[in-house]
PDB file of N, CA and C in Angstrom:
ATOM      1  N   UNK A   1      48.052  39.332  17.122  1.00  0.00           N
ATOM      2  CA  UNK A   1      49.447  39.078  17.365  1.00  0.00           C
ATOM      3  C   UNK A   1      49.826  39.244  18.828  1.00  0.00           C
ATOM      4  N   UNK A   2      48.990  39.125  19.638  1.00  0.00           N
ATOM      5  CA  UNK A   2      49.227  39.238  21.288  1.00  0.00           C
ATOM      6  C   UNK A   2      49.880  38.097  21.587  1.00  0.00           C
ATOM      7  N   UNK A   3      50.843  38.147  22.768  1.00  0.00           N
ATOM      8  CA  UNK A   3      51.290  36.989  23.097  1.00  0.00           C
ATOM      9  C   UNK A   3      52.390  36.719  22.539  1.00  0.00           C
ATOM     10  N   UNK A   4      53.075  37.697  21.715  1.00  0.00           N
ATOM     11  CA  UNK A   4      54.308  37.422  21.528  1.00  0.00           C
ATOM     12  C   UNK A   4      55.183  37.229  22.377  1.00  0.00           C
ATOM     13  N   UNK A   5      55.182  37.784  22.859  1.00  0.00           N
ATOM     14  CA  UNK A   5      56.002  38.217  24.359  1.00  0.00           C
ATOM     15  C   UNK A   5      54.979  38.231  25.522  1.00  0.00           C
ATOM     16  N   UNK A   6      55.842  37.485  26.355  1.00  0.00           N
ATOM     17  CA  UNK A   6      54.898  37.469  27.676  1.00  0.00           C
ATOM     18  C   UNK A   6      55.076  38.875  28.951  1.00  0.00           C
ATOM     19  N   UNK A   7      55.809  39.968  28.385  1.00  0.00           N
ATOM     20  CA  UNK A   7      56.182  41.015  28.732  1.00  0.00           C
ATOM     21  C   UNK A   7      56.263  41.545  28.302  1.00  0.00           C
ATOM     22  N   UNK A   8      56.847  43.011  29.078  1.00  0.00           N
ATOM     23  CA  UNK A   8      57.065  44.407  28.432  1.00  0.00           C
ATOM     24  C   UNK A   8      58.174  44.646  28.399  1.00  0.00           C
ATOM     25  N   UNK A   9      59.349  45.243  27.768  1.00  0.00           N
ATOM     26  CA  UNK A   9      60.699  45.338  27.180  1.00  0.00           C
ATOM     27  C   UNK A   9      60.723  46.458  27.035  1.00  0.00           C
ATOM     28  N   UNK A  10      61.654  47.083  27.886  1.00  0.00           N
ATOM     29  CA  UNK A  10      62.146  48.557  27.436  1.00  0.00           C
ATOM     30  C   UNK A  10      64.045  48.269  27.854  1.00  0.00           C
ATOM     31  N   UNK A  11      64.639  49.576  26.629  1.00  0.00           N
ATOM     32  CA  UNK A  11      65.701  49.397  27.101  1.00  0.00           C
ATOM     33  C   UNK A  11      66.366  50.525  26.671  1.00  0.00           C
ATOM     34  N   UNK A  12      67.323  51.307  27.333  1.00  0.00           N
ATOM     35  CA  UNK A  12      67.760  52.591  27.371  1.00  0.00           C
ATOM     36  C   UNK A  12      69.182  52.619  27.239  1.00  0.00           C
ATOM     37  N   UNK A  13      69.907  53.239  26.322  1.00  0.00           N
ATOM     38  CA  UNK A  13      71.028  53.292  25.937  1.00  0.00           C
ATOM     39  C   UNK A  13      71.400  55.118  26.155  1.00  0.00           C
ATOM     40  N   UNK A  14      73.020  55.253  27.236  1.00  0.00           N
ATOM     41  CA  UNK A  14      73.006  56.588  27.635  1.00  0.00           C
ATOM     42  C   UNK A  14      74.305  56.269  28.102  1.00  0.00           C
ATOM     43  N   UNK A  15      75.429  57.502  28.222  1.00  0.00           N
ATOM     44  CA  UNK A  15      76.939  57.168  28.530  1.00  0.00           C
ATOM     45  C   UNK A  15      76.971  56.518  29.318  1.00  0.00           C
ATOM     46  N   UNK A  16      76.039  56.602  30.522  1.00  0.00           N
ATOM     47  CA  UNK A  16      76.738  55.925  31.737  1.00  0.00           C
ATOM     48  C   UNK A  16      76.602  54.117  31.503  1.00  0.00           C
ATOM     49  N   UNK A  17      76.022  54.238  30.661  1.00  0.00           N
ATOM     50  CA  UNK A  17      75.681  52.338  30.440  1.00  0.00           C
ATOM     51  C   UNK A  17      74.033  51.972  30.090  1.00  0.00           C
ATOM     52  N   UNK A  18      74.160  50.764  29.327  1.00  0.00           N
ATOM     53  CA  UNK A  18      72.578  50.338  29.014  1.00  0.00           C
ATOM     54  C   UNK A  18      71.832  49.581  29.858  1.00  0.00           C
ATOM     55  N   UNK A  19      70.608  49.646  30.224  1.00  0.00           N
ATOM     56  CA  UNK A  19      69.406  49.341  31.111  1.00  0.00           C
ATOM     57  C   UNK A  19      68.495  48.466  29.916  1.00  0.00           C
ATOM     58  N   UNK A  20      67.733  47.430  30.711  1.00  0.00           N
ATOM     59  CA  UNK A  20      66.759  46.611  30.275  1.00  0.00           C
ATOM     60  C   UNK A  20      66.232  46.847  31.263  1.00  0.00           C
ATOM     61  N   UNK A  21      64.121  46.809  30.754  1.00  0.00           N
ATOM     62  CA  UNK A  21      63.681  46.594  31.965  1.00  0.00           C
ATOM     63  C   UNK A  21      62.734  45.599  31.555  1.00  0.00           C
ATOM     64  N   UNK A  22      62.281  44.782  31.902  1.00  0.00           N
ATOM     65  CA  UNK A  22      61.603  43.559  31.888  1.00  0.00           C
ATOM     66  C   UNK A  22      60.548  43.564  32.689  1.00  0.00           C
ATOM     67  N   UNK A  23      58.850  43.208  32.480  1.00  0.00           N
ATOM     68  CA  UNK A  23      57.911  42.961  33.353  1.00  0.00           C
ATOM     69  C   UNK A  23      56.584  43.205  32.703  1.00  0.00           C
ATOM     70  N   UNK A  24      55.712  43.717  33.892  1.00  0.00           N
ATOM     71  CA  UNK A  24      54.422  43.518  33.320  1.00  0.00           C
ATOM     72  C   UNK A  24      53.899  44.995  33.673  1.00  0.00           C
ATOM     73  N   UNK A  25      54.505  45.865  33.851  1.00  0.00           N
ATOM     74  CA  UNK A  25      54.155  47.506  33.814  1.00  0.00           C
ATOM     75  C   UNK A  25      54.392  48.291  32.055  1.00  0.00           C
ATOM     76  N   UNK A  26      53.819  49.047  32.252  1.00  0.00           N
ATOM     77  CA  UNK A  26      53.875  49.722  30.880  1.00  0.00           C
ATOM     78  C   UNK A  26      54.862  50.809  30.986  1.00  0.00           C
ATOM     79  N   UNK A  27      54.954  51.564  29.825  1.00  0.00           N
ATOM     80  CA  UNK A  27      55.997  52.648  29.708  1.00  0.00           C
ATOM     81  C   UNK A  27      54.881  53.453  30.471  1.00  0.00           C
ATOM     82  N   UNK A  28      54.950  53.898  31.105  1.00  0.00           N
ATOM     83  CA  UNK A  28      53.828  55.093  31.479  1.00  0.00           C
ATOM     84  C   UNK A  28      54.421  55.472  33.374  1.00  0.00           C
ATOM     85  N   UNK A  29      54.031  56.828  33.975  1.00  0.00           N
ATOM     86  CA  UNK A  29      54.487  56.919  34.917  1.00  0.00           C
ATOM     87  C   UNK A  29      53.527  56.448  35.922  1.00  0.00           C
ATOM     88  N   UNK A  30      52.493  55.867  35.829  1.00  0.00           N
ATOM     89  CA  UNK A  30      52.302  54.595  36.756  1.00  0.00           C
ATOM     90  C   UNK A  30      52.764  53.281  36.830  1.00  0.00           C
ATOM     91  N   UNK A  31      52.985  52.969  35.490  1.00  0.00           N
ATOM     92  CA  UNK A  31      54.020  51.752  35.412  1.00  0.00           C
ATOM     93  C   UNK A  31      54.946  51.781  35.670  1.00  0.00           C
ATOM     94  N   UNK A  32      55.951  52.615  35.445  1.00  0.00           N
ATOM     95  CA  UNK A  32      56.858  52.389  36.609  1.00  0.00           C
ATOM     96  C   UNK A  32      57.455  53.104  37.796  1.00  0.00           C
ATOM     97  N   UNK A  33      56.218  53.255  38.560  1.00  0.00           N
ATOM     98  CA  UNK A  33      56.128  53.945  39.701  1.00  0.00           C
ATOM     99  C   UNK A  33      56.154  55.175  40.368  1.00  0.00           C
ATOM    100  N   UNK A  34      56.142  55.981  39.406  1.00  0.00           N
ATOM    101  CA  UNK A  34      56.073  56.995  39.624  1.00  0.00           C
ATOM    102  C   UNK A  34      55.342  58.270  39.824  1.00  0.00           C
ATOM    103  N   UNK A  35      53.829  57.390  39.929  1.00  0.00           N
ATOM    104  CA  UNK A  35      52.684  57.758  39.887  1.00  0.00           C
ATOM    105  C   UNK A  35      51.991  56.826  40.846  1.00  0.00           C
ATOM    106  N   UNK A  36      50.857  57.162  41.675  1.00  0.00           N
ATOM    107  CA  UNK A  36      50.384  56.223  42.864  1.00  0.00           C
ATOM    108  C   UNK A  36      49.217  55.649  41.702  1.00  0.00           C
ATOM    109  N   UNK A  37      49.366  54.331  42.348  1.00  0.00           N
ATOM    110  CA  UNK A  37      48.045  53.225  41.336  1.00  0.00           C
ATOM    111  C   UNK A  37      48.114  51.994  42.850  1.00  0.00           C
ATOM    112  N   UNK A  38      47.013  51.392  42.652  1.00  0.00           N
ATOM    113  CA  UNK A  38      46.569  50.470  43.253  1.00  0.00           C
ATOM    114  C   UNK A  38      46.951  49.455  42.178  1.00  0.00           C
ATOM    115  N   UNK A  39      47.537  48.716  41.758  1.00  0.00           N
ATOM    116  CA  UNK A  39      48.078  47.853  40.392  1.00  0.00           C
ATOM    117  C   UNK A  39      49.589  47.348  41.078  1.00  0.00           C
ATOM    118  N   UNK A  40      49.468  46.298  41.103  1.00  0.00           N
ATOM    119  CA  UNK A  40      50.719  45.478  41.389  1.00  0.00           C
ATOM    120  C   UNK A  40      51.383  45.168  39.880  1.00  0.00           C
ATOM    121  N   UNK A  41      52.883  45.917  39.685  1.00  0.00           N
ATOM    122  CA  UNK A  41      53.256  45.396  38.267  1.00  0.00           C
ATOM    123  C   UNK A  41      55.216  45.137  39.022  1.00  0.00           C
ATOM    124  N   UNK A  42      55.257  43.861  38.500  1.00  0.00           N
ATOM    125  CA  UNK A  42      56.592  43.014  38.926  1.00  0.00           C
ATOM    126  C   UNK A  42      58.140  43.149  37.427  1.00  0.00           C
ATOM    127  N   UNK A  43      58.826  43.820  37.691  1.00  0.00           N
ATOM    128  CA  UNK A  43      59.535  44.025  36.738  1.00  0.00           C
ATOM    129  C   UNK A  43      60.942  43.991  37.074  1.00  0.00           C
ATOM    130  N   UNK A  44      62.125  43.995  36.435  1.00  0.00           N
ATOM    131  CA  UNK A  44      63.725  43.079  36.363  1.00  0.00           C
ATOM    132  C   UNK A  44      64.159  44.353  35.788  1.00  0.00           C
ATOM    133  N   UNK A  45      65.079  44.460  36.679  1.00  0.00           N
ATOM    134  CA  UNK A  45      66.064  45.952  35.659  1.00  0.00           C
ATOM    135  C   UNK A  45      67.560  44.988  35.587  1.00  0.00           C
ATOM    136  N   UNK A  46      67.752  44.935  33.912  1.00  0.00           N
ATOM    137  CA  UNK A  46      69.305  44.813  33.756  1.00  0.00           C
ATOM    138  C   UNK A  46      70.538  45.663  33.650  1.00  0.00           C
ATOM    139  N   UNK A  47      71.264  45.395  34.108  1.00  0.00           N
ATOM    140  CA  UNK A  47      71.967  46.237  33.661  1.00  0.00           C
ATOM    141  C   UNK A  47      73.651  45.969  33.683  1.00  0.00           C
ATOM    142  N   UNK A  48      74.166  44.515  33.110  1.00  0.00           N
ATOM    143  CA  UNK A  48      75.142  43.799  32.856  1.00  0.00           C
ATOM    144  C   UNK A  48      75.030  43.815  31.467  1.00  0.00           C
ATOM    145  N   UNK A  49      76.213  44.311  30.842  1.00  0.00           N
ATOM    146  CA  UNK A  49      76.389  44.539  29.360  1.00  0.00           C
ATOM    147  C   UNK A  49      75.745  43.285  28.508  1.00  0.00           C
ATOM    148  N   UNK A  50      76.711  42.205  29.094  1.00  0.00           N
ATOM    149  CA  UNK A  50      76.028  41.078  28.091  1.00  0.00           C
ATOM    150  C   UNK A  50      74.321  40.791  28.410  1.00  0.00           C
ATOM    151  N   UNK A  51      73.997  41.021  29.444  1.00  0.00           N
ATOM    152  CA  UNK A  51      72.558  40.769  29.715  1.00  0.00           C
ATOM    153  C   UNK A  51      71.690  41.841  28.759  1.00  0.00           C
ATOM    154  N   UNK A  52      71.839  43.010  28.775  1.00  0.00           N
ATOM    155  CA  UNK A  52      71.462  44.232  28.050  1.00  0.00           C
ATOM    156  C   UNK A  52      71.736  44.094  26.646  1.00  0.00           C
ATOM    157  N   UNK A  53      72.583  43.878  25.915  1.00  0.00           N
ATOM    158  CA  UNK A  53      72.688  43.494  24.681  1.00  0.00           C
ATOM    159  C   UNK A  53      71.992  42.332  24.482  1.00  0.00           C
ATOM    160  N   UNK A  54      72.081  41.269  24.947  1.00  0.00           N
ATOM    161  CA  UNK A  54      71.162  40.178  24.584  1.00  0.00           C
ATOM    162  C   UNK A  54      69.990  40.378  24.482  1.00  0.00           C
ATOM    163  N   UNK A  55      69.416  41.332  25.469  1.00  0.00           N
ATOM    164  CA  UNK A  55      67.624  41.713  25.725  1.00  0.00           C
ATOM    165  C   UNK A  55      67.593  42.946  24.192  1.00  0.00           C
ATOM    166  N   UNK A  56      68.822  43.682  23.476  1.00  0.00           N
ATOM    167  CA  UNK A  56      68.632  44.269  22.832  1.00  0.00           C
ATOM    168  C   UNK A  56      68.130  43.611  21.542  1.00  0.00           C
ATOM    169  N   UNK A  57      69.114  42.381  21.355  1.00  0.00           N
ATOM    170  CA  UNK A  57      68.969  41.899  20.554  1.00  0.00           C
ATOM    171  C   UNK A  57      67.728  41.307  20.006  1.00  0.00           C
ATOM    172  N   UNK A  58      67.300  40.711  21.527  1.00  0.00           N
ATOM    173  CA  UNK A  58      65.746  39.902  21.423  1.00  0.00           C
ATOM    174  C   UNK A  58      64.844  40.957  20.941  1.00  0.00           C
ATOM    175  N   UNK A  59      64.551  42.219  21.403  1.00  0.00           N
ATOM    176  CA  UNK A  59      63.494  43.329  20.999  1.00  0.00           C
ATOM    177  C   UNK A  59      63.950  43.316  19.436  1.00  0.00           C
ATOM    178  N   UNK A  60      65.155  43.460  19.009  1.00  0.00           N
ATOM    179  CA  UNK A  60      65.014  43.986  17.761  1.00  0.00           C
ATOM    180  C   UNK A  60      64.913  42.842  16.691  1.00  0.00           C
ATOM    181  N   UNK A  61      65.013  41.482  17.076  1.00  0.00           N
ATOM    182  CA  UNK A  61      64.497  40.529  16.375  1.00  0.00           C
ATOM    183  C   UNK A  61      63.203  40.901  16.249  1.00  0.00           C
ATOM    184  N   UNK A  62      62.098  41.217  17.250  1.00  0.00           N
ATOM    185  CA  UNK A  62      60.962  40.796  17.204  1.00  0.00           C
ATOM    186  C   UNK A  62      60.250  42.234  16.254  1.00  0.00           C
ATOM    187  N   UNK A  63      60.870  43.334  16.443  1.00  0.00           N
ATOM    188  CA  UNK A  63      60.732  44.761  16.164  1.00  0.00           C
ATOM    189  C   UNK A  63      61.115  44.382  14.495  1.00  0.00           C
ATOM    190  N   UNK A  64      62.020  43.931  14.379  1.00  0.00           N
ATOM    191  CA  UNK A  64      62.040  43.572  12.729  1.00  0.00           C
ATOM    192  C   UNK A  64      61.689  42.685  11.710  1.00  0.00           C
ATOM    193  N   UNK A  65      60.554  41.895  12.548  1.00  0.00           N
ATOM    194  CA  UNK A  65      60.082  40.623  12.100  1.00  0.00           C
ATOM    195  C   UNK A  65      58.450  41.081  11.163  1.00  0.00           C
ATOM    196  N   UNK A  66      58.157  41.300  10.365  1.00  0.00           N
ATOM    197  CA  UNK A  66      57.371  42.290   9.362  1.00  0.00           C
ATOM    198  C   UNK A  66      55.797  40.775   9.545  1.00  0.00           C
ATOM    199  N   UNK A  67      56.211  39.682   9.885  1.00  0.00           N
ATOM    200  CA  UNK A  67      55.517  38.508   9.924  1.00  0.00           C
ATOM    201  C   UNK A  67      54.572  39.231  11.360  1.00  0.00           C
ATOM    202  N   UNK A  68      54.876  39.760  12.727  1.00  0.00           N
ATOM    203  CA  UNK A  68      54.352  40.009  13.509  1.00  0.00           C
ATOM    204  C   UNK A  68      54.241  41.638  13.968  1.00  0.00           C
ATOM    205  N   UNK A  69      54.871  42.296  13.294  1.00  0.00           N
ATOM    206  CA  UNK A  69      55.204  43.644  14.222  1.00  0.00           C
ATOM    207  C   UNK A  69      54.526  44.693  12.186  1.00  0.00           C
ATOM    208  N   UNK A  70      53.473  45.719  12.807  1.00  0.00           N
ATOM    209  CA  UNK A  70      52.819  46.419  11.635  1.00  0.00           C
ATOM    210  C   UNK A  70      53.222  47.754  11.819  1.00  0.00           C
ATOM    211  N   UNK A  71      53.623  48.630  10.748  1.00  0.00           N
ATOM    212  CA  UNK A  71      53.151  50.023  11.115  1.00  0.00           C
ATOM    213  C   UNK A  71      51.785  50.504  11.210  1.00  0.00           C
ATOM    214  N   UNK A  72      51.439  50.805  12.697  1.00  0.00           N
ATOM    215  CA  UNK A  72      49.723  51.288  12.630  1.00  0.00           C
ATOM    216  C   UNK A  72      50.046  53.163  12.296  1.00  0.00           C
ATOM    217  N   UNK A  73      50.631  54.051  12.204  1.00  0.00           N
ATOM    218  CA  UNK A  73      50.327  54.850  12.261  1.00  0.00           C
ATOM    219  C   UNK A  73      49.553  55.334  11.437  1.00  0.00           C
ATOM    220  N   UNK A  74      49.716  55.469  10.076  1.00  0.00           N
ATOM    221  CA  UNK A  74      48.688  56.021   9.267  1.00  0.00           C
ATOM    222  C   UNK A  74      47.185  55.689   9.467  1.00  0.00           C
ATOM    223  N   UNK A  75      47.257  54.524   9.891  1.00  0.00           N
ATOM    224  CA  UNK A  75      45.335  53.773  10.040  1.00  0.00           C
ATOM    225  C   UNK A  75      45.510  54.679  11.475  1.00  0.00           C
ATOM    226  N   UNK A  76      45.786  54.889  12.477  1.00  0.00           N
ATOM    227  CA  UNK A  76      45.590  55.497  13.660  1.00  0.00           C
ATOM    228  C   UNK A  76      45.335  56.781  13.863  1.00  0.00           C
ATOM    229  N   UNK A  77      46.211  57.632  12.808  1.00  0.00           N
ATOM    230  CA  UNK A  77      45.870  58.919  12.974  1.00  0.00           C
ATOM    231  C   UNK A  77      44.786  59.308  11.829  1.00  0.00           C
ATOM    232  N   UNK A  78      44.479  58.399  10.669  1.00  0.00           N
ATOM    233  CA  UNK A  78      43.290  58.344   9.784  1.00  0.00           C
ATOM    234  C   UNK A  78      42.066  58.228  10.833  1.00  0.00           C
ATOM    235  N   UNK A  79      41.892  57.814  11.983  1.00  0.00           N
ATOM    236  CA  UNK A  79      40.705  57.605  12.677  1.00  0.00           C
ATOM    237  C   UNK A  79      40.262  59.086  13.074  1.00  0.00           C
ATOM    238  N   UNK A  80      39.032  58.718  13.396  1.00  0.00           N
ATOM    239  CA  UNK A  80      38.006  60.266  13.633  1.00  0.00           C
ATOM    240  C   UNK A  80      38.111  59.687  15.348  1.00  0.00           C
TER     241      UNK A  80
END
């Protein structure tokens, strides 16, 4: 199921307002910079309501689509 998305999607909801971030870094603190790496990763921060809700919307289409998106946990933590 790779290739759903040609990116990585994160998005953060907090009083002061909601954030999208869009690109090709991972959740991790080298991905987004906060850690030194030799790795070029190019990423879009939103943060216009309608832009942010729309990107919410798109994740949770894809997050609730049972056709592409599995629960791995039990097979994951079943591994030796």
């Amino acid at each position: 199921m790779a290739g759903i998305l040609p990116f990585n999607m994160f998005h953060a909801h907090n009083a002061s307002g909601d954030i999208a971030i869009q690109g090709s870094s991972n959740f991790s603190t080298t991905g987004l910079g906060y850690t030194y790496s030799n790795a070029f990763h190019m990423n879009t921060l939103l943060t216009d309501t309608s832009a942010t809700n729309d990107f919410l919307a798109t994740f949770n289409e894809v997050w609730k689509n049972d056709a592409i998106v599995s629960d791995i946990k039990k097979r994951s933590l079943s591994q030796d």
